[in-house]
PDB file of N, CA and C in Angstrom:
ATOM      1  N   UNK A   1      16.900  -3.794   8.765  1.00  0.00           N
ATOM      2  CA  UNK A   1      16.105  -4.989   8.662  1.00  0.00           C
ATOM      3  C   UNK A   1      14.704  -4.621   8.196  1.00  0.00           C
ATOM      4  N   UNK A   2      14.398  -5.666   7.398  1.00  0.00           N
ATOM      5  CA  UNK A   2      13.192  -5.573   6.627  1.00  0.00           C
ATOM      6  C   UNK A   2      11.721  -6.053   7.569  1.00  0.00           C
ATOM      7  N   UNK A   3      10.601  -5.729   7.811  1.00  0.00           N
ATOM      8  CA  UNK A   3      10.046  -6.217   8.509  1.00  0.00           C
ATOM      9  C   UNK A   3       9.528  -7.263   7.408  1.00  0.00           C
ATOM     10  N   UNK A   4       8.351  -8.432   7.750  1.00  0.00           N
ATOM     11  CA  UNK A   4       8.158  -9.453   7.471  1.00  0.00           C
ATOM     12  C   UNK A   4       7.004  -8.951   6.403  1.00  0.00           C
ATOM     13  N   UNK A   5       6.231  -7.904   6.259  1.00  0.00           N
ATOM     14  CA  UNK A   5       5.369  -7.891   5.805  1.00  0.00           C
ATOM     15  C   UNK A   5       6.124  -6.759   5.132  1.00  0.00           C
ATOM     16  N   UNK A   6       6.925  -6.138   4.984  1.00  0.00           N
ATOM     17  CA  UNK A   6       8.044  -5.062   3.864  1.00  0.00           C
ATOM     18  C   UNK A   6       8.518  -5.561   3.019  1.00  0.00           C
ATOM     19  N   UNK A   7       8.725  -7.177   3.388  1.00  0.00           N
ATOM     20  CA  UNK A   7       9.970  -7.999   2.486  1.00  0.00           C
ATOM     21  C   UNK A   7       9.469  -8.621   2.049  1.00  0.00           C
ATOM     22  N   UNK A   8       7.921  -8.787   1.932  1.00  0.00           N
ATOM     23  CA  UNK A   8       6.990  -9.729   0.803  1.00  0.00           C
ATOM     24  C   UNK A   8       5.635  -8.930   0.582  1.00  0.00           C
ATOM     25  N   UNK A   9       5.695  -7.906   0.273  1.00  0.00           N
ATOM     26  CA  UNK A   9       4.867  -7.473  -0.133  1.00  0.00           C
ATOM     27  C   UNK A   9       5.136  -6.463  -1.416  1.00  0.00           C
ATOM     28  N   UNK A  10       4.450  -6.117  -2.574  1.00  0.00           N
ATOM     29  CA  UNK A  10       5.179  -5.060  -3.759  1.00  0.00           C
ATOM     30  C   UNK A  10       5.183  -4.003  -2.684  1.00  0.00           C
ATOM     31  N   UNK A  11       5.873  -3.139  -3.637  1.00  0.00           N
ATOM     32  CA  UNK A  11       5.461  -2.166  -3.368  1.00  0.00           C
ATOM     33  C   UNK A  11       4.841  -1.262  -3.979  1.00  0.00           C
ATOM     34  N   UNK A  12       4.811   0.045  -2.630  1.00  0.00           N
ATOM     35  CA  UNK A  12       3.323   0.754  -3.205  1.00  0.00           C
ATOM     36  C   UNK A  12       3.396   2.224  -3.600  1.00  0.00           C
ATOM     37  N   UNK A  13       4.441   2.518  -4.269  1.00  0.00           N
ATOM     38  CA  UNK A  13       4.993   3.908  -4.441  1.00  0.00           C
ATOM     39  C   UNK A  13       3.999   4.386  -5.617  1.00  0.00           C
ATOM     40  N   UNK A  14       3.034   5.321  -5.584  1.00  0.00           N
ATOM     41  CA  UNK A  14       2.369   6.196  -6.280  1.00  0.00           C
ATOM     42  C   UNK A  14       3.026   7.621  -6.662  1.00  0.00           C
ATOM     43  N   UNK A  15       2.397   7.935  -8.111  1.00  0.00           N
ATOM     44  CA  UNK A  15       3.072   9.805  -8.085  1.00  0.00           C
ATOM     45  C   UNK A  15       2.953  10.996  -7.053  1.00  0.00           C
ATOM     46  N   UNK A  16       3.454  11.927  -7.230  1.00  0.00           N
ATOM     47  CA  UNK A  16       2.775  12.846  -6.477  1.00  0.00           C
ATOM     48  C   UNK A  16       1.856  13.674  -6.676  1.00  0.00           C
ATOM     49  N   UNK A  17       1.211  14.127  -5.352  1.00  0.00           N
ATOM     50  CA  UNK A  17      -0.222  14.866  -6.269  1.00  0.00           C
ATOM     51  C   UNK A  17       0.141  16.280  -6.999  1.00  0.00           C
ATOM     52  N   UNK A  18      -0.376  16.653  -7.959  1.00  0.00           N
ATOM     53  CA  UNK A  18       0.472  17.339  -9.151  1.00  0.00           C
ATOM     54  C   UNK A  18      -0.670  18.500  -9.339  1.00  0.00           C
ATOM     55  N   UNK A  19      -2.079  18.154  -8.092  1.00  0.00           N
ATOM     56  CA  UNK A  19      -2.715  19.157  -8.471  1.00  0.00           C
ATOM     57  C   UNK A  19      -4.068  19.248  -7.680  1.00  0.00           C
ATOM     58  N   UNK A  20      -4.553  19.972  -7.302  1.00  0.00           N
ATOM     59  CA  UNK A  20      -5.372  20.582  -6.433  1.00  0.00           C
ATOM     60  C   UNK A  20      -6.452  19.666  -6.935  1.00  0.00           C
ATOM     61  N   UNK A  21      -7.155  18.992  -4.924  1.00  0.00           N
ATOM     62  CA  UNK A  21      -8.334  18.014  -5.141  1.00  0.00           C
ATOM     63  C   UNK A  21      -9.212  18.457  -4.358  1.00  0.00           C
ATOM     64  N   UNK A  22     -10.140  18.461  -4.446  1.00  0.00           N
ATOM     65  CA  UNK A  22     -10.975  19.267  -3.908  1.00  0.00           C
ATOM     66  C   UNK A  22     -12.197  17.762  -3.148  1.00  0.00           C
ATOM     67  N   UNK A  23     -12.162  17.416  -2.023  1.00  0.00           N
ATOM     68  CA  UNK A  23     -12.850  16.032  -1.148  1.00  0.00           C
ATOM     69  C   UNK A  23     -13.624  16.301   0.231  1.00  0.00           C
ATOM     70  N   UNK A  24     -13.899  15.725   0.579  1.00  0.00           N
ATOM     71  CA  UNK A  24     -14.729  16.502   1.794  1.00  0.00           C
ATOM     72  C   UNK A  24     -13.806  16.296   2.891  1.00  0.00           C
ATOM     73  N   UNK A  25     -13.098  14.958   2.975  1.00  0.00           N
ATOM     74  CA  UNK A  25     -12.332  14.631   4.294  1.00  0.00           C
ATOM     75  C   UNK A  25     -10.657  14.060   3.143  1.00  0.00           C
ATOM     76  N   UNK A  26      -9.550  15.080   3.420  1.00  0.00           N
ATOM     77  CA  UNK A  26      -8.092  14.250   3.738  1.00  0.00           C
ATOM     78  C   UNK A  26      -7.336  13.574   4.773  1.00  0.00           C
ATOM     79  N   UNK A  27      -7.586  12.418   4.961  1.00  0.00           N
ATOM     80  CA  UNK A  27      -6.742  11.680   5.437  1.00  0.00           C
ATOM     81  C   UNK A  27      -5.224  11.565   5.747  1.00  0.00           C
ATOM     82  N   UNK A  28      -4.174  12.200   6.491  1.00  0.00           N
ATOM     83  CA  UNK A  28      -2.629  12.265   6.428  1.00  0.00           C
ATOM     84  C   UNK A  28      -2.719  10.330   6.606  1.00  0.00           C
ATOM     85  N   UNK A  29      -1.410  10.284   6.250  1.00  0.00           N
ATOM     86  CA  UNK A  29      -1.591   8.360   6.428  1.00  0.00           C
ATOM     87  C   UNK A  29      -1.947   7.721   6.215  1.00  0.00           C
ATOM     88  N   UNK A  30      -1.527   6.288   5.746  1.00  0.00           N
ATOM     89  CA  UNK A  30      -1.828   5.379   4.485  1.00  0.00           C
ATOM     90  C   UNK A  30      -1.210   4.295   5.730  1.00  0.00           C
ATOM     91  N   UNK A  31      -1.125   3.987   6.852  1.00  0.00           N
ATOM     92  CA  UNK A  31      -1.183   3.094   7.388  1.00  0.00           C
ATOM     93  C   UNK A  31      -2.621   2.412   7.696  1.00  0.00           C
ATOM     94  N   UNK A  32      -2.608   1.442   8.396  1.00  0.00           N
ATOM     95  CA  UNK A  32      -3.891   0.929   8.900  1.00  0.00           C
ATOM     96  C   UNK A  32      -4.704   1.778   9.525  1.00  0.00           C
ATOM     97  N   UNK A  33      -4.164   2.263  10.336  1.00  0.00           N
ATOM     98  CA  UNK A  33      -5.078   3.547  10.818  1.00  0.00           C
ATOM     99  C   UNK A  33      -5.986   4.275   9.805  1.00  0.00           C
ATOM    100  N   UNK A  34      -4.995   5.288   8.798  1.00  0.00           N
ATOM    101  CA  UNK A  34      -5.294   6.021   7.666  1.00  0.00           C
ATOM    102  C   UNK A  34      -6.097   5.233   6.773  1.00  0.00           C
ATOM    103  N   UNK A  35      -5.890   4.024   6.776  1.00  0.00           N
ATOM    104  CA  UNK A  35      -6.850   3.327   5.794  1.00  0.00           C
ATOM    105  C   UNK A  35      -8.062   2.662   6.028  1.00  0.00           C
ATOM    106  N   UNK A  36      -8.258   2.382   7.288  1.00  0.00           N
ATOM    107  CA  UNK A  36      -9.648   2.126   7.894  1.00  0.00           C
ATOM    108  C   UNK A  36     -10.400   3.550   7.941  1.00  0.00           C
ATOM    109  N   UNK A  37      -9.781   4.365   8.109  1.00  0.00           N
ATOM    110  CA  UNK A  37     -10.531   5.702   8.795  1.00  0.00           C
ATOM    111  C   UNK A  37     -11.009   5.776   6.944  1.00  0.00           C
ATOM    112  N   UNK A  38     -10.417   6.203   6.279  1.00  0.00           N
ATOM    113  CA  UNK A  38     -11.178   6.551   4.725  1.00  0.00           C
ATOM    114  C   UNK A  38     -11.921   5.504   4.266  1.00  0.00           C
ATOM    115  N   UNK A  39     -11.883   4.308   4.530  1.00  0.00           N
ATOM    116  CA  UNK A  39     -12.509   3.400   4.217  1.00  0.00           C
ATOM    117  C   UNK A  39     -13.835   3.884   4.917  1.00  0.00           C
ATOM    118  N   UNK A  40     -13.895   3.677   5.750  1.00  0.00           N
ATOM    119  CA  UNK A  40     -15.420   3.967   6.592  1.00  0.00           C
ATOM    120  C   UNK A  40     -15.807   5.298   6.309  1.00  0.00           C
ATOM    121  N   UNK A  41     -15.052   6.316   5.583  1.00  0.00           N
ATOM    122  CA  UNK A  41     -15.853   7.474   5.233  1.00  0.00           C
ATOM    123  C   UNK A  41     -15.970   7.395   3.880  1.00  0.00           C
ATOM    124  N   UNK A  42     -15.421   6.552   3.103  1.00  0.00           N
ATOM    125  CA  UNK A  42     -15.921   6.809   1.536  1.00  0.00           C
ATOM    126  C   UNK A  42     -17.201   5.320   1.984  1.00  0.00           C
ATOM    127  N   UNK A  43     -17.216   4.284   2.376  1.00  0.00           N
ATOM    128  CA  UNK A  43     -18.861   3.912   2.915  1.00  0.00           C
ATOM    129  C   UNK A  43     -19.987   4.677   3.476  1.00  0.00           C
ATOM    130  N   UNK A  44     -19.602   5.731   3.719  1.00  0.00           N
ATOM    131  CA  UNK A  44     -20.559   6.948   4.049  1.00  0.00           C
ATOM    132  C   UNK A  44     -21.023   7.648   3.287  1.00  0.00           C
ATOM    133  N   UNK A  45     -20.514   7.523   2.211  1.00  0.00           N
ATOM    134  CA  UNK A  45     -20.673   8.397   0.781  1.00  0.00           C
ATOM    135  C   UNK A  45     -19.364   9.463   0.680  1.00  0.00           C
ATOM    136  N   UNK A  46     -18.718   9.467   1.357  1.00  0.00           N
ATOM    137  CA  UNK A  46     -17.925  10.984   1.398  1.00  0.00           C
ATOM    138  C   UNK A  46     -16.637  10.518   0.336  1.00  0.00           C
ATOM    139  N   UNK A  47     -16.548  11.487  -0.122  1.00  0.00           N
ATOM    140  CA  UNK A  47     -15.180  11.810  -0.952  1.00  0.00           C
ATOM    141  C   UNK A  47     -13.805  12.043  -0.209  1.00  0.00           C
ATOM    142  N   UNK A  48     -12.597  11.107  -0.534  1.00  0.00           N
ATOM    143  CA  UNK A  48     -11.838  11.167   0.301  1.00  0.00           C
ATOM    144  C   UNK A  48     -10.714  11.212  -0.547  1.00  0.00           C
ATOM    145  N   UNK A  49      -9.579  12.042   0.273  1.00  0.00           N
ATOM    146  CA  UNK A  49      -8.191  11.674  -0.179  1.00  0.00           C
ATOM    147  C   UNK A  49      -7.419  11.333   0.875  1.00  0.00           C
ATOM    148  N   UNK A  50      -6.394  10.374   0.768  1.00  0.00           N
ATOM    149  CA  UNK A  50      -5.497   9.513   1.358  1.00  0.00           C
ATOM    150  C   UNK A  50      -4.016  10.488   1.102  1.00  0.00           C
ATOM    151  N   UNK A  51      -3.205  11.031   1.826  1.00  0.00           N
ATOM    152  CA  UNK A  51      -2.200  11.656   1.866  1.00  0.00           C
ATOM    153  C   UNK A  51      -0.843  10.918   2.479  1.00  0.00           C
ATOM    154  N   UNK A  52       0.023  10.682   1.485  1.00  0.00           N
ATOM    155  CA  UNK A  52       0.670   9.505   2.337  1.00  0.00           C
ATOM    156  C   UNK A  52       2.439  10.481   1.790  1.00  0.00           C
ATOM    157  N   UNK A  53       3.326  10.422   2.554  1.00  0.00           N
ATOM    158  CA  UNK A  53       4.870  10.371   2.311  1.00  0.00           C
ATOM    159  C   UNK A  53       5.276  10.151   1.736  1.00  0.00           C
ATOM    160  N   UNK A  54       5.269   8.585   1.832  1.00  0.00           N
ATOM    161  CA  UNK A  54       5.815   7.314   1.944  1.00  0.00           C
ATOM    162  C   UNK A  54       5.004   6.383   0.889  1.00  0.00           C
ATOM    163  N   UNK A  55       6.015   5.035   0.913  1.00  0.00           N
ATOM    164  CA  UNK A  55       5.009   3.565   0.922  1.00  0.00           C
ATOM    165  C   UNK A  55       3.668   3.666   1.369  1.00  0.00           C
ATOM    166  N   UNK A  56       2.554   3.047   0.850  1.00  0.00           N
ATOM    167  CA  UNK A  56       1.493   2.866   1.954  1.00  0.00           C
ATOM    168  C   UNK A  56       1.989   1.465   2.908  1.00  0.00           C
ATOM    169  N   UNK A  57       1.615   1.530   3.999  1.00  0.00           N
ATOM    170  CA  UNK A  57       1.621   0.795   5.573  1.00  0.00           C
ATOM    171  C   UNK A  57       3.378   0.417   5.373  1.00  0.00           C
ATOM    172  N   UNK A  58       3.853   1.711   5.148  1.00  0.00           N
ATOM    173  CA  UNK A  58       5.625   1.660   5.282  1.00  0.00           C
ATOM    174  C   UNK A  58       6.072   1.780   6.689  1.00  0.00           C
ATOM    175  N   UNK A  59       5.233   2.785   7.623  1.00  0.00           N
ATOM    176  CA  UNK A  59       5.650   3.122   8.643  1.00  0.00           C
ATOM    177  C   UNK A  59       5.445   2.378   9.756  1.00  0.00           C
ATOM    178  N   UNK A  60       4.877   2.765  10.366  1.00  0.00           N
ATOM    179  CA  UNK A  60       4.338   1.921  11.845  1.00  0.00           C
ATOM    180  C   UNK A  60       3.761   0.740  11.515  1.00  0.00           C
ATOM    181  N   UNK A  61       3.003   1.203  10.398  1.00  0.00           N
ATOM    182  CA  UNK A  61       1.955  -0.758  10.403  1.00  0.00           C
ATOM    183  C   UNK A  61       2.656  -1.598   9.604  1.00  0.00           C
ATOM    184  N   UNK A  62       3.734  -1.222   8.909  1.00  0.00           N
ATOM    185  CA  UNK A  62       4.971  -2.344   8.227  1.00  0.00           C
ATOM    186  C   UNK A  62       5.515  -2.654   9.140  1.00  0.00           C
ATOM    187  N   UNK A  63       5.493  -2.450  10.670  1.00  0.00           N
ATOM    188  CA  UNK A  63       6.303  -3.253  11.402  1.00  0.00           C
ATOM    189  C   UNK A  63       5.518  -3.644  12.540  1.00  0.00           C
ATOM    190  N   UNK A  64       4.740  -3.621  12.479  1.00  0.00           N
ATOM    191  CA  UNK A  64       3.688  -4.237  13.653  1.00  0.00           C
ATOM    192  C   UNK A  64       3.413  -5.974  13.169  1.00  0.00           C
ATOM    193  N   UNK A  65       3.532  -6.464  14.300  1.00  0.00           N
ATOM    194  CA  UNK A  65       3.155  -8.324  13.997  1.00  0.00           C
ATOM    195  C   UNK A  65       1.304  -8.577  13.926  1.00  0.00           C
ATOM    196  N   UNK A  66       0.895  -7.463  13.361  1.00  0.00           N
ATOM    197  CA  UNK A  66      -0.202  -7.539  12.643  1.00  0.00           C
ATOM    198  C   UNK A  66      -1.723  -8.335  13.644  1.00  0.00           C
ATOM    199  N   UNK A  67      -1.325  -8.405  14.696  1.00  0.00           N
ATOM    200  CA  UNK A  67      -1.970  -9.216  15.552  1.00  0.00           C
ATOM    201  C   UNK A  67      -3.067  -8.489  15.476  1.00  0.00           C
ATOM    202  N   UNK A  68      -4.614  -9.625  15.829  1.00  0.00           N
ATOM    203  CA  UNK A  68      -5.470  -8.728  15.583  1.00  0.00           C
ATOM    204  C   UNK A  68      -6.393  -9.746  17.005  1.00  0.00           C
ATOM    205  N   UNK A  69      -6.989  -9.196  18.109  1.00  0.00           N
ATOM    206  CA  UNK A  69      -7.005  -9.695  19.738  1.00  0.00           C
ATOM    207  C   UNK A  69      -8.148  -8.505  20.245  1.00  0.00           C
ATOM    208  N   UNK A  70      -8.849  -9.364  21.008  1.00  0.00           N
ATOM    209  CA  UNK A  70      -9.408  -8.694  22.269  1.00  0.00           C
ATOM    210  C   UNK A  70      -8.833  -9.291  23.395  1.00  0.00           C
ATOM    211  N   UNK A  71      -8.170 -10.284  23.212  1.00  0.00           N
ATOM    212  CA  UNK A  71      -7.129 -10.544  24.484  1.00  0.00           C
ATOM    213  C   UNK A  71      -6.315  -9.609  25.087  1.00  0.00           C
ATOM    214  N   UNK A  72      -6.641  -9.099  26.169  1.00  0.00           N
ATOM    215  CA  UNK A  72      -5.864  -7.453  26.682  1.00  0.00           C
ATOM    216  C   UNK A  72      -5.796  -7.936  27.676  1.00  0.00           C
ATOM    217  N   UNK A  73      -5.756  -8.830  28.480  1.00  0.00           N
ATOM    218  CA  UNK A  73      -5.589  -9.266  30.099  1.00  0.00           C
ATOM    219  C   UNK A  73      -4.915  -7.592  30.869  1.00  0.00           C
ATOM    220  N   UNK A  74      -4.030  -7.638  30.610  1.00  0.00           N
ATOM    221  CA  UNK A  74      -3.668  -5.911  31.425  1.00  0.00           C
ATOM    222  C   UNK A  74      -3.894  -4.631  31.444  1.00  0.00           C
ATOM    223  N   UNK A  75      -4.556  -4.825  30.083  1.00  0.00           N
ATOM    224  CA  UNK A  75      -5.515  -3.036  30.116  1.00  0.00           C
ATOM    225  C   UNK A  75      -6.810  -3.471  30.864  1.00  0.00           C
ATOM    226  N   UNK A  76      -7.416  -4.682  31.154  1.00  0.00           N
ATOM    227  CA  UNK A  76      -9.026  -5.172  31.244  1.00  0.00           C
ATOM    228  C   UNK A  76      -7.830  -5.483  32.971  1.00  0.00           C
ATOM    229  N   UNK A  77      -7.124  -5.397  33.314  1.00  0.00           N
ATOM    230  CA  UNK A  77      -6.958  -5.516  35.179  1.00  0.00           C
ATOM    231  C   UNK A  77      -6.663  -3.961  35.103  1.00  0.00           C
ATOM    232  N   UNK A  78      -5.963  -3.309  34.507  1.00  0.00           N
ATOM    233  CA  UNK A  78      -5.810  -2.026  35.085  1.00  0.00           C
ATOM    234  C   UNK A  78      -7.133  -1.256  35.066  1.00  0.00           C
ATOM    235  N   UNK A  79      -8.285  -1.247  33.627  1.00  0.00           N
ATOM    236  CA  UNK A  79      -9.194  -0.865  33.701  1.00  0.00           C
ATOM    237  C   UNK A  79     -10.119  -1.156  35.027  1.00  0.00           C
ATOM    238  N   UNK A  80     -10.299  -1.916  35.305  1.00  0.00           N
ATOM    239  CA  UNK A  80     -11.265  -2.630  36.143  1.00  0.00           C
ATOM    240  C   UNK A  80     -10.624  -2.084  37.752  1.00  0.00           C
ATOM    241  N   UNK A  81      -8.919  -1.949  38.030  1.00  0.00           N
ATOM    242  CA  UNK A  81      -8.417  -1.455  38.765  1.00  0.00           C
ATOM    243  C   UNK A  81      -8.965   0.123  39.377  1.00  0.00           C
ATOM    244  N   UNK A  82      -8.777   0.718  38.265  1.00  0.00           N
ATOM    245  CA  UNK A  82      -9.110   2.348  37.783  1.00  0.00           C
ATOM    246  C   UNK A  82     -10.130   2.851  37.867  1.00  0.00           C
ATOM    247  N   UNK A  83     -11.111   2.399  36.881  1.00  0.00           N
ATOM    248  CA  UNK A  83     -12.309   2.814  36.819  1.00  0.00           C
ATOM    249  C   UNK A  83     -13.523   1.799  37.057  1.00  0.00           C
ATOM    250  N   UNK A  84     -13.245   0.182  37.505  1.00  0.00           N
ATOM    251  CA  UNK A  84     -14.502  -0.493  37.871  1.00  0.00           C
ATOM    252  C   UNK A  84     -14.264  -1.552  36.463  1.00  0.00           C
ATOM    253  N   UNK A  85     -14.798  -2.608  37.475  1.00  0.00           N
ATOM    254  CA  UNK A  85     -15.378  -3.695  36.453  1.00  0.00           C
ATOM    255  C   UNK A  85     -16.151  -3.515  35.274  1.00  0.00           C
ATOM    256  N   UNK A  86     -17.324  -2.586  35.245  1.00  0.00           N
ATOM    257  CA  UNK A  86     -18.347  -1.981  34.239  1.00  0.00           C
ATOM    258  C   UNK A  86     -17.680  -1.394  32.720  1.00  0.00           C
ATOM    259  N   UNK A  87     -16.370  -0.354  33.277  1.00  0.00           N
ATOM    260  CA  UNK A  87     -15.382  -0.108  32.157  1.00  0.00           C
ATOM    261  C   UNK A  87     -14.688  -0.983  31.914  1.00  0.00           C
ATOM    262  N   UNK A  88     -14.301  -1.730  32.253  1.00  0.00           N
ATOM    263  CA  UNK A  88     -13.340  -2.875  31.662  1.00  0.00           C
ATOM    264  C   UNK A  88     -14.070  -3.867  30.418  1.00  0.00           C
ATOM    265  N   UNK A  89     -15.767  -3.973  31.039  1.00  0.00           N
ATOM    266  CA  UNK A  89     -16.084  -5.054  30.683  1.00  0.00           C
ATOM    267  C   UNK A  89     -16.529  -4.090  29.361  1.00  0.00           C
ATOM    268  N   UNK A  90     -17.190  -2.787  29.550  1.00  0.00           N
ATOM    269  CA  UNK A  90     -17.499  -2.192  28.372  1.00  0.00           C
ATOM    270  C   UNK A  90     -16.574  -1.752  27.089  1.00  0.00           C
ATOM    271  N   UNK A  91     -14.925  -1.568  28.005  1.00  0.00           N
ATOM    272  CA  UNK A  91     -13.953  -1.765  27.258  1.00  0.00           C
ATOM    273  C   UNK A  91     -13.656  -3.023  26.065  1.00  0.00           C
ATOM    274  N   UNK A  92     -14.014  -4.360  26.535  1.00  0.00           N
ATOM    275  CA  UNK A  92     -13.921  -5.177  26.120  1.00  0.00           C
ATOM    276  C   UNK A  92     -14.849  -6.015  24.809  1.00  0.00           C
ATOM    277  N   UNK A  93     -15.879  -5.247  25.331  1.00  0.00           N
ATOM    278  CA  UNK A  93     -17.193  -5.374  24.611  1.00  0.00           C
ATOM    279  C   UNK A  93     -16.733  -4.359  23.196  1.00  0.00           C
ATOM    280  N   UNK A  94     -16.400  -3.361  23.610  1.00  0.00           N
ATOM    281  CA  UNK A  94     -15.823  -2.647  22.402  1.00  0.00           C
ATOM    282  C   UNK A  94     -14.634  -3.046  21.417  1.00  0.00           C
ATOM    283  N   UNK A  95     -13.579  -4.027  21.828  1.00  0.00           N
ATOM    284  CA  UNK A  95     -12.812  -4.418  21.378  1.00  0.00           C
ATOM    285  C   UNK A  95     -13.491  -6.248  20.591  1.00  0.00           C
ATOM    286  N   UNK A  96     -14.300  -6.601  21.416  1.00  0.00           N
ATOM    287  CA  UNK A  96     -14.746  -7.645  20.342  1.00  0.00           C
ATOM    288  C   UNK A  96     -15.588  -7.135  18.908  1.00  0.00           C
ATOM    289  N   UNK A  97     -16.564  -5.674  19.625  1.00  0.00           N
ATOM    290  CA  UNK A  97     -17.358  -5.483  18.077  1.00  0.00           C
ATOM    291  C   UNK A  97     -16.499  -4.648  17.399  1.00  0.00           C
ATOM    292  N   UNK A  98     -15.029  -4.188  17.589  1.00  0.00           N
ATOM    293  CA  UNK A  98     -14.043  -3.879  16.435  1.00  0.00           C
ATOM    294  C   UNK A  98     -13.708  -5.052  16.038  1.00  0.00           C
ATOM    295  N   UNK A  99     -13.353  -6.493  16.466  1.00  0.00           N
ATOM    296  CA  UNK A  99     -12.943  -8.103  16.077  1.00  0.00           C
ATOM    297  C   UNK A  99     -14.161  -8.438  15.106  1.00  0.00           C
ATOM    298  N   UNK A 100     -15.146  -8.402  15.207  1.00  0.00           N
ATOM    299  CA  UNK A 100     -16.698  -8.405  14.150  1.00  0.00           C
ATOM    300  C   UNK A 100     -16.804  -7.825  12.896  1.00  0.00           C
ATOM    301  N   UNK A 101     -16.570  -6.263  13.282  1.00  0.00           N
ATOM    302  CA  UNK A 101     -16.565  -5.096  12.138  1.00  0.00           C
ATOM    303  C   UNK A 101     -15.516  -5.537  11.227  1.00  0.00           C
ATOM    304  N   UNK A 102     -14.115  -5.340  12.288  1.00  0.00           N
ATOM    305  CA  UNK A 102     -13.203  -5.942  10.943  1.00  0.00           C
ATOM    306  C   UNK A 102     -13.252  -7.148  10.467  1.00  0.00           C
ATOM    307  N   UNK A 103     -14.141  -8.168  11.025  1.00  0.00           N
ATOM    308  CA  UNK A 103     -14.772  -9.440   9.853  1.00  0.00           C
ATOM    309  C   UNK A 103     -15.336  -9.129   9.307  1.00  0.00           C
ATOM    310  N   UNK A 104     -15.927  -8.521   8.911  1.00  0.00           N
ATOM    311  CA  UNK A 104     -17.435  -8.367   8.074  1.00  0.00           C
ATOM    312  C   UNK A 104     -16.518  -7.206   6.833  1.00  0.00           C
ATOM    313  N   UNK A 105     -15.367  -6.456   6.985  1.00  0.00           N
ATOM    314  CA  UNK A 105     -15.419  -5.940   5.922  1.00  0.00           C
ATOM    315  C   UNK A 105     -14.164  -7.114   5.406  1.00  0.00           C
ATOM    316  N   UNK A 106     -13.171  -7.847   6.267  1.00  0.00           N
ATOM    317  CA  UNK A 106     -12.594  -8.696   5.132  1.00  0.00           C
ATOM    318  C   UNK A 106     -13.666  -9.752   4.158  1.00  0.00           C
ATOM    319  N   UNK A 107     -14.717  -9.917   4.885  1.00  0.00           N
ATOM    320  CA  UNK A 107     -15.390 -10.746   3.995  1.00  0.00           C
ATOM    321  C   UNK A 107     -16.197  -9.758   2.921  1.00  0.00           C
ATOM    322  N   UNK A 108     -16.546  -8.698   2.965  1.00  0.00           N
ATOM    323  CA  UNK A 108     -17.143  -7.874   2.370  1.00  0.00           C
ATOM    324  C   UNK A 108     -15.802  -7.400   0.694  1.00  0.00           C
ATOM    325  N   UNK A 109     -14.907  -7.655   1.492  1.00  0.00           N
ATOM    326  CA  UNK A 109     -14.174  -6.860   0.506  1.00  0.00           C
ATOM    327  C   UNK A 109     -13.054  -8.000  -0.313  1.00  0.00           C
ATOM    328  N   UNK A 110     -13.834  -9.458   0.119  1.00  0.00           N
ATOM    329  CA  UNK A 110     -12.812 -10.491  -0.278  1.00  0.00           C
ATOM    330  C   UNK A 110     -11.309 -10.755  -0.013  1.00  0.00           C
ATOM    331  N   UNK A 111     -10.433 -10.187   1.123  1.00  0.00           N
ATOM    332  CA  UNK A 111      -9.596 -10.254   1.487  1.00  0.00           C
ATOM    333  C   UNK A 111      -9.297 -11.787   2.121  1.00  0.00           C
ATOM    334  N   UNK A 112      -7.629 -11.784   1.467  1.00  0.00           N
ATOM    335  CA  UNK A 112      -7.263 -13.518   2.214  1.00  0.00           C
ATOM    336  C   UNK A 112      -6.622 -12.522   3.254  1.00  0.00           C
ATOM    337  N   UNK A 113      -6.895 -13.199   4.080  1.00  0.00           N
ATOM    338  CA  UNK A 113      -6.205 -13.350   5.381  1.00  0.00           C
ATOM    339  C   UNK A 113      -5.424 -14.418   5.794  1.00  0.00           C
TER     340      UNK A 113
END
């Protein structure tokens, strides 16, 4: 089975690299992960290469329901359980200004969402 975002999207099969690159930071992974992380280092100025298998976002993030939440109700009770209200809430605080950041670059970078 195809995930939902596999079965409507092109695809993204590139050559292989055929020859020595010389960048400051390689990246393994071309999922969301892999692609935020180079994103924020070629905004730094740095030279990057993206090292991928596969498809890009073939693996793990082709099948994730793409949800994007600071709604964590059970990491923010276990946190708060664990280590105190203070981490939970600072936990949380961190998960809204990742909800911000990643607004500001879909609008930055013209992405429909």
């Amino acid at each position: 089975h195809e995930s939902f975002w596999m079965d409507t999207s092109d695809t993204t099969a590139y050559p292989a690299l055929d020859r020595d690159a010389h960048v400051d930071v390689a990246v393994i992974g071309a999922g969301i992960a892999g692609l935020s992380t180079a994103w924020e280092l070629l905004r730094t100025g740095r030279s990057v290469a993206v090292v991928e298998a596969g498809p890009i976002a073939a693996g793990v993030t082709g099948y994730t329901t793409a949800k994007v939440t600071s709604l964590h109700t059970l990491i923010y009770h276990r946190l708060a359980s664990s280590l105190g209200e203070p981490a939970a809430r600072l936990y949380a605080a961190s998960q809204q200004d990742a909800l911000g950041h990643l607004a500001q670059t879909v609008d930055e970078l013209g992405i429909d969402c």
